[in-house]
C-alpha atoms as a PDB file:
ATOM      1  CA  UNK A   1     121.834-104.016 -61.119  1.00  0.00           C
ATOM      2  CA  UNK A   2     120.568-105.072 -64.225  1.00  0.00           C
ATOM      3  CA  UNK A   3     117.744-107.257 -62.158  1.00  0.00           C
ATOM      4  CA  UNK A   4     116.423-103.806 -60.976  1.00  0.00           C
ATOM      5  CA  UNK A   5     116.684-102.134 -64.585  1.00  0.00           C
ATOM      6  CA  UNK A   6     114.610-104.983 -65.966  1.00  0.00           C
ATOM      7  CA  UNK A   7     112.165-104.501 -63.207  1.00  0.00           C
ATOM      8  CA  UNK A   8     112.186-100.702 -63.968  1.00  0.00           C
ATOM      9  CA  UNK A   9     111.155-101.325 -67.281  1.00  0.00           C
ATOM     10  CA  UNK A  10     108.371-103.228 -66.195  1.00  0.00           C
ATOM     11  CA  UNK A  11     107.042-100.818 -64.294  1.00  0.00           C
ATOM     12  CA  UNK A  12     107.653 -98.224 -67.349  1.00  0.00           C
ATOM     13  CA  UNK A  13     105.585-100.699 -69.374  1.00  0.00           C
ATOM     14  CA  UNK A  14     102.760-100.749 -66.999  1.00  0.00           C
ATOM     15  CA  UNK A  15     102.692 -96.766 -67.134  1.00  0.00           C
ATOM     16  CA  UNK A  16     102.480 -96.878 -70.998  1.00  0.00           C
ATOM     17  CA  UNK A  17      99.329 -99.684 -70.548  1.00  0.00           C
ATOM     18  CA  UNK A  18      97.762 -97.321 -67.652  1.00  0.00           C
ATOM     19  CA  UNK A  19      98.310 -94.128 -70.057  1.00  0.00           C
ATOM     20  CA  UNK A  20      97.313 -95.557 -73.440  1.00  0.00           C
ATOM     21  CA  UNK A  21      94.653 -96.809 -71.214  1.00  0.00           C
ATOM     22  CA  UNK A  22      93.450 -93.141 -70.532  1.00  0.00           C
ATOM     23  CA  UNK A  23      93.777 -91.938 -73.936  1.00  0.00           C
ATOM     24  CA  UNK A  24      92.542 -94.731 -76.305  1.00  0.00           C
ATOM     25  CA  UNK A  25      89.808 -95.918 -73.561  1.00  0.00           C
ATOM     26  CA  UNK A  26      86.998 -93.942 -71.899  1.00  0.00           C
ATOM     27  CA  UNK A  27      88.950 -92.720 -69.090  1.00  0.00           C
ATOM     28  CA  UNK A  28      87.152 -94.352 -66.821  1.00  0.00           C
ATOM     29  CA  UNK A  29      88.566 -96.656 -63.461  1.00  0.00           C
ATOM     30  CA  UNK A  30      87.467 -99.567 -65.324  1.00  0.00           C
ATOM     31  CA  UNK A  31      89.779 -98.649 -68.428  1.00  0.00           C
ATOM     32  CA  UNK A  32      92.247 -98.302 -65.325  1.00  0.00           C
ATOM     33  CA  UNK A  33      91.544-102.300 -64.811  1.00  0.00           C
ATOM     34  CA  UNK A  34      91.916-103.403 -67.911  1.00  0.00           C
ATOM     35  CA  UNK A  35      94.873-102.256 -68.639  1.00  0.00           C
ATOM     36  CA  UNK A  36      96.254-103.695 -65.496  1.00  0.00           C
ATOM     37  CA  UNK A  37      94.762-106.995 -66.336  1.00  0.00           C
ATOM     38  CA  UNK A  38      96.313-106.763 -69.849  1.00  0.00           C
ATOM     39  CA  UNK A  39      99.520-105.657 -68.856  1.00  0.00           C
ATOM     40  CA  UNK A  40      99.969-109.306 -66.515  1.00  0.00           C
ATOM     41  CA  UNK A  41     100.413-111.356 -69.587  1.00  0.00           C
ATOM     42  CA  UNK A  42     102.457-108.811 -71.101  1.00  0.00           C
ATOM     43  CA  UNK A  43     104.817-108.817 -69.029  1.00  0.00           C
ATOM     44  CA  UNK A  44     105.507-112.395 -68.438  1.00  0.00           C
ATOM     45  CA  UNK A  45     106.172-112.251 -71.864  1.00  0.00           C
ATOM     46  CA  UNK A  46     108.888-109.733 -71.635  1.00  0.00           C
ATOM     47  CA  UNK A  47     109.968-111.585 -68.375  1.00  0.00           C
ATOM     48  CA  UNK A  48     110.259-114.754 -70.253  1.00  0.00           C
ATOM     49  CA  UNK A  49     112.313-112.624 -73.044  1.00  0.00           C
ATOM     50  CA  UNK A  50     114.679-111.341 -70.325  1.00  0.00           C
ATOM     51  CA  UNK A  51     115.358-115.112 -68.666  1.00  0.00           C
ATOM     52  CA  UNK A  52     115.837-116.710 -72.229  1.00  0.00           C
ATOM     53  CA  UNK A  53     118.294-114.124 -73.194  1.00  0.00           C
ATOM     54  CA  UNK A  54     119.961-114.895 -69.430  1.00  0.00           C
ATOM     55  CA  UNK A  55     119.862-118.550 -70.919  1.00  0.00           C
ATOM     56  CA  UNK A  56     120.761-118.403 -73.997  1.00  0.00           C
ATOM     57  CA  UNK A  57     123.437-115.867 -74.563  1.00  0.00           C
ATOM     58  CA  UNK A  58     124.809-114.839 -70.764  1.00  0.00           C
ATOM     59  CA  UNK A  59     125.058-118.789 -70.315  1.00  0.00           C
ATOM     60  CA  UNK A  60     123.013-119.229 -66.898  1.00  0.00           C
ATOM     61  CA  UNK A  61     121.567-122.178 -66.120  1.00  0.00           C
ATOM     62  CA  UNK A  62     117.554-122.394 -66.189  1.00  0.00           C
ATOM     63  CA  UNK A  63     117.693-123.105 -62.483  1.00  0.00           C
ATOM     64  CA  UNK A  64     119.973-120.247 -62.114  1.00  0.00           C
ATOM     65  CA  UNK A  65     117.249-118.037 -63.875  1.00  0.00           C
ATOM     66  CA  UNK A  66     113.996-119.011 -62.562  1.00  0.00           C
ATOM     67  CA  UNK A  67     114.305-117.212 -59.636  1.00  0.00           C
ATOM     68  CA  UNK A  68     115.448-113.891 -61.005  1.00  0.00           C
ATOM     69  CA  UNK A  69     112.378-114.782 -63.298  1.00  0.00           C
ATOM     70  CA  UNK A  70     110.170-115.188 -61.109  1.00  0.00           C
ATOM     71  CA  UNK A  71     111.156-111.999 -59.323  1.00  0.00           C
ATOM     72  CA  UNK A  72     111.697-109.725 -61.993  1.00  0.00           C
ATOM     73  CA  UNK A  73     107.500-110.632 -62.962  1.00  0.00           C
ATOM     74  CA  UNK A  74     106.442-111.044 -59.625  1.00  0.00           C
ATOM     75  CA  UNK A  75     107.059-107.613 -58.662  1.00  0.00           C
ATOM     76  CA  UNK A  76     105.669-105.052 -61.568  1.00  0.00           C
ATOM     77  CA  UNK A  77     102.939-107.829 -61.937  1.00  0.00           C
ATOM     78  CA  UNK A  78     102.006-107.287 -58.143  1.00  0.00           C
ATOM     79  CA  UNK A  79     101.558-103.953 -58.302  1.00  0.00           C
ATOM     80  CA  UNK A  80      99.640-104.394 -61.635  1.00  0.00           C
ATOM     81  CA  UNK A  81      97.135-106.932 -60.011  1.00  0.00           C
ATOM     82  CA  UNK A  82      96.333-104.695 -56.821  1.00  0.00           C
ATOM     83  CA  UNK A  83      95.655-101.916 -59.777  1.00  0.00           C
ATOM     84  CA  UNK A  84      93.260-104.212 -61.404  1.00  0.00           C
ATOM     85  CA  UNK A  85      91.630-105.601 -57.716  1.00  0.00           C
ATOM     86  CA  UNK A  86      91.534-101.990 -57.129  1.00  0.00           C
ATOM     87  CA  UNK A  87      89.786 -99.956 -59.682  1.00  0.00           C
ATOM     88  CA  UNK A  88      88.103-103.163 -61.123  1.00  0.00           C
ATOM     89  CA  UNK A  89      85.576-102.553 -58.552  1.00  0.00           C
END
């Protein structure tokens, strides 16, 4: 459960980059882009947040991690990069 609320609030952050996006850019499907594109490194930051604190405090391993990791990015991150192949047009 708390694999899907992390991914949740990836996909929350990636609304707040798409809507500041619209209001502090020029509106445009370019703005649209690069907000996608900015919202990639982001999020592997807050990714990287969520498997440390796994780590650290919950006691996982790092191998037992890396895949919830790697799926917990992967997935907002997709959807992010087929926003930016999209509109970057």
């Amino acid at each position: 459960m708390h694999t899907i609320m992390v991914m949740g609030g990836g996909f929350v952050l990636l609304l707040v980059f798409l809507l500041a996006s619209r209001f502090i850019g020029d509106g445009s499907l370019l703005a649209l882009a690069t907000a996608a594109k900015w919202f990639i490194p982001a999020w592997f930051i807050g990714a990287g947040i969520n498997m440390a604190v796994g780590v650290i405090k919950a006691g996982y391993s790092v191998a037992e991690e890396l895949p919830i990791f790697l799926l917990v990015f992967a997935v907002p991150a997709f959807v992010a990069a087929l926003l930016w192949w999209k509109f970057g047009r």
